[in-house]
Every structure is written in structure tokens, then in C-alpha cells.
Protein backbone atom coordinates (compact mmCIF):
# COMPACT_ATOMS: atom_id res chain seq x y z
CA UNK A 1 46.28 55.45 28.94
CA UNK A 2 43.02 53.91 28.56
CA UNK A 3 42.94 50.95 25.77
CA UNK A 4 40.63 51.67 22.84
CA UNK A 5 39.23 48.24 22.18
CA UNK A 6 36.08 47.82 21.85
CA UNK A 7 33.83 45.52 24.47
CA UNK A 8 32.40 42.42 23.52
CA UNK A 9 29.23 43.70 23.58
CA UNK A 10 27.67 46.93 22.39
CA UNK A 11 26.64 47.36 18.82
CA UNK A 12 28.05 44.50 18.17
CA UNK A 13 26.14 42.32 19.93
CA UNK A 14 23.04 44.14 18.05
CA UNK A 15 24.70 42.92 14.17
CA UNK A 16 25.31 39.80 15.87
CA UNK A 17 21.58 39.30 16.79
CA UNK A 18 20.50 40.93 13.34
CA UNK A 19 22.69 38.01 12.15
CA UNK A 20 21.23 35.47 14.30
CA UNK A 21 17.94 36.40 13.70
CA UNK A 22 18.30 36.30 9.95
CA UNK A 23 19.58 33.22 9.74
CA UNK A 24 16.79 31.76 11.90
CA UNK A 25 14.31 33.37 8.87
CA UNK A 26 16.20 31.94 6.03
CA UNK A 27 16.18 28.37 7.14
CA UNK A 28 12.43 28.60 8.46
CA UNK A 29 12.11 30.45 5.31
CA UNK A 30 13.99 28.42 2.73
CA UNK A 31 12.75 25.62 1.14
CA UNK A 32 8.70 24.27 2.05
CA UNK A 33 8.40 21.58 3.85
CA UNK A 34 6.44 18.98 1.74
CA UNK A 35 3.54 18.70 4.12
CA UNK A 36 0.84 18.77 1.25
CA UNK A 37 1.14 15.25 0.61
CA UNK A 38 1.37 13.99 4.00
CA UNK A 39 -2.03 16.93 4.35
CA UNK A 40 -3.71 14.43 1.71
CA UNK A 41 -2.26 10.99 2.92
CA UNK A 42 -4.64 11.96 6.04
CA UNK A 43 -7.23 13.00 3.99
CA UNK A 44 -7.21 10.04 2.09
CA UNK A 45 -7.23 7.75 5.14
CA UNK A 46 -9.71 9.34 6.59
CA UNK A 47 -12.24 8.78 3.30
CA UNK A 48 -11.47 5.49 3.02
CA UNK A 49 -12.75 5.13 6.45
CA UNK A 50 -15.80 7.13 5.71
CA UNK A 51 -15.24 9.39 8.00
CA UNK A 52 -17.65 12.55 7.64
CA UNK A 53 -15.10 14.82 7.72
CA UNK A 54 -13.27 13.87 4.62
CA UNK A 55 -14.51 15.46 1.05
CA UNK A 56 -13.62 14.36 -2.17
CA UNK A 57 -13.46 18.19 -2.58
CA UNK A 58 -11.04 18.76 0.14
CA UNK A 59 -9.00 15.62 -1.58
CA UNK A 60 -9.12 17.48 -5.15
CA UNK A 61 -7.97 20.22 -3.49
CA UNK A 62 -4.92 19.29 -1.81
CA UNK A 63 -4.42 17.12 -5.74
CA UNK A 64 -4.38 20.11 -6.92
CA UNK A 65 -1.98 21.64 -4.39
CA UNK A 66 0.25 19.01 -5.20
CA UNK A 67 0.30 19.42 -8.51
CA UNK A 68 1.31 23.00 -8.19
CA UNK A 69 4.06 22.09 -5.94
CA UNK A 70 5.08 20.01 -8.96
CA UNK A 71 4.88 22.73 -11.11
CA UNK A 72 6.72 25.14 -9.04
CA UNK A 73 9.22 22.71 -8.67
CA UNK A 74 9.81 21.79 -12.23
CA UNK A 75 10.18 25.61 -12.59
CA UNK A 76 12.74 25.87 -10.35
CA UNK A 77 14.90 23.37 -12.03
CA UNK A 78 14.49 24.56 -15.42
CA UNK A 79 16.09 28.29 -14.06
CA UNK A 80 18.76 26.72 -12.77
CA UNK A 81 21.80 25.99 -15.63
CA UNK A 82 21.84 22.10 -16.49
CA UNK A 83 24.78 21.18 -14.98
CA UNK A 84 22.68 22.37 -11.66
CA UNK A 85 19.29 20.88 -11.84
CA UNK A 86 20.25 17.67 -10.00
CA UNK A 87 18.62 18.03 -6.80
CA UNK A 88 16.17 19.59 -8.40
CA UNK A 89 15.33 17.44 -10.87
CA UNK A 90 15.54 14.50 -7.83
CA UNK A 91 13.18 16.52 -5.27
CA UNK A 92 10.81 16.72 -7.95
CA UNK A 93 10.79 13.19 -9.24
CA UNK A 94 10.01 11.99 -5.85
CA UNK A 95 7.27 14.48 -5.52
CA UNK A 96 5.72 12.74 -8.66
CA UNK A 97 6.10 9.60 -7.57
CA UNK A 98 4.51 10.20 -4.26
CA UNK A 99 1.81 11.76 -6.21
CA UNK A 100 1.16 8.65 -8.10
CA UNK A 101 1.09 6.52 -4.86
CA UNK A 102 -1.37 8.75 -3.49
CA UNK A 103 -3.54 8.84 -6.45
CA UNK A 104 -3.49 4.91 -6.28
CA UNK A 105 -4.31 4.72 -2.60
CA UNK A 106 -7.44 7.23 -3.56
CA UNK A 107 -8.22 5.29 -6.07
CA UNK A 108 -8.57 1.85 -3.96
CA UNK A 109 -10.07 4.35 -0.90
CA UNK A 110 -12.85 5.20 -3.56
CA UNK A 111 -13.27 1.73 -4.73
CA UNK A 112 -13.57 0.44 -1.26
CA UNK A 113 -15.70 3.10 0.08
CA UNK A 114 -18.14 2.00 -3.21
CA UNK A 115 -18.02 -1.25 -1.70
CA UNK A 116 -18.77 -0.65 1.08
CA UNK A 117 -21.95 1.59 -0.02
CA UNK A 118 -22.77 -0.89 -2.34
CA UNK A 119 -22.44 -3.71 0.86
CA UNK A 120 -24.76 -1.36 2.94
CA UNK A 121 -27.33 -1.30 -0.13
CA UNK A 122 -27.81 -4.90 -0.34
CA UNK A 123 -27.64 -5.61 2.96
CA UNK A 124 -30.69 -3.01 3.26
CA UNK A 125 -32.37 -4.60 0.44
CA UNK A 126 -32.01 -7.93 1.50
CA UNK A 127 -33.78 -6.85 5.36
CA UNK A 128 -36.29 -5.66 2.99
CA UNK A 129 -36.78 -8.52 1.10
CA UNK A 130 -36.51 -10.32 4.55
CA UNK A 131 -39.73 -8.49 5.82
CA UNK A 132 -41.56 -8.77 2.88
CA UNK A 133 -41.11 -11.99 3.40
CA UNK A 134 -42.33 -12.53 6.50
CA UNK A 135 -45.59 -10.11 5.92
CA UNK A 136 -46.33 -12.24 3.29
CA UNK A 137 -46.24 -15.41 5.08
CA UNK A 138 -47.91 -13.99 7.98
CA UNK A 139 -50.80 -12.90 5.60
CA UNK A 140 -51.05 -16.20 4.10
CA UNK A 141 -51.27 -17.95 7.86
CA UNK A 142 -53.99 -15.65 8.82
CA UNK A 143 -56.00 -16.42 5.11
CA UNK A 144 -55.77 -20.17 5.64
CA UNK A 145 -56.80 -19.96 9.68
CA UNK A 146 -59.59 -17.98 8.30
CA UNK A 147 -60.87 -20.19 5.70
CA UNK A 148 -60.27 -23.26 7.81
CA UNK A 149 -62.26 -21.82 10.35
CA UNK A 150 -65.84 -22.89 10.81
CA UNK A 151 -68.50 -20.69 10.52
């Protein structure tokens, strides 16, 4: 008589790929990976080197982005029951402070982007001033050669 067991695969192996499958979801799934801040770390560095493809739109943006990240995290922990909001409450104090760093290092990318503006400005101004300078001397020369000159 034939044995009833079942073989290793069959339907089985279908449940075990449904299983496999799902599991792959959740953890892709699961939690966000925090790129929004790294997002506007690149943003940032690339205003502070003026390049033309960084906006202090784009930048308010991803601030705001953030924020909501924040938000959603600081909903999060206050669903959970107290005794559970640990990691919660950890994830989304480093969030905040990584906020705050960021909004520094705009800050000083701002600053030093007005510096270098205002550097550009008075270097302008001064070549200006420079060649103003020189007309003007070069139109005094030519008045004195042509009074001096005999008639």
C-alpha cells in the first residue's frame, strides 16, 4: 500500500512562497527609512555651494517633510500605552535633534552664501570704482596735453 504523505512540494510550496513573499513586503514595508533628512543634508550642501540646482523652496520643502515625519512620529508614540513608547519616544528625539542640526547648517549655508553675494558685490563695485578711476585720470592726461600744447 501506497503511503499517504504528502510531497514536499505541492501546495505547500505555494503557502510557503505566499509566506515568503509576505514577509519580504512587511520588512520593505515596515518602518520608513529616514531618508528625508539625509534628502535635505544634500540639499543643503548643495546651496551652500551655490549650486543652481538647489532652492530655498526645495529646502522648505523637505523642512517641512521633516517636520511631518516628526509629527507622525510623535503620533505614533502617543498610541502606544506608556510603558511602550520607549523606542518611540527615542526614534523621535533623534529625529528632532537632527532637525535642529540641519536647521543650523542652513542657517550658516545661508549666511555664507550672503557672504559670498555680498563678496561678489563689492568686488564688482570696487572694478567699478577701479575704472572710473582710470577714465578719470585718462581724461585729465588728455586735458593737460591739450592745454600744454602750443597752438
Amino acid at each position: 500500500m501506497r503511503s499517504r504523505r504528502r510531497p514536499w512540494y505541492g501546495s505547500h510550496v505555494e503557502w510557503r512562497r505566499a509566506g515568503l513573499v509576505l514577509g519580504v513586503w512587511l520588512v520593505a514595508c515596515g518602518t520608513p527609512a529616514p531618508r528625508t533628512a539625509e534628502d535635505l543634508r544634500a540639499e543643503i550642501a548643495k546651496y551652500e555651494h551655490a549650486d543652481a540646482a538647489a532652492s530655498e523652496e526645495r529646502i522648505a520643502a523637505l523642512f517641512a517633510k521633516l517636520d511631518a515625519e516628526i509629527a507622525a512620529l510623535r503620533a505614533d508614540e502617543l498610541a502606544k500605552a506608556p510603558e511602550e513608547r520607549a523606542e518611540s519616544t527615542r526614534r523621535r528625539e533623534a529625529l528632532t535633534a537632527e532637525r535642529r542640526e540641519l536647521q543650523s547648517a542652513y542657517l550658516q549655508a545661508r549666511v555664507a552664501r550672503l557672504g559670498v553675494a555680498a563678496e561678489e558685490a563689492f568686488r564688482g563695485m570696487a572694478e567699478q570704482l577701479g575704472r572710473g578711476l582710470e577714465d578719470m585720470g585718462r581724461t585729465l592726461r588728455e586735458s593737460t596735453r591739450e592745454q600744454g600744447a602750443p597752438q
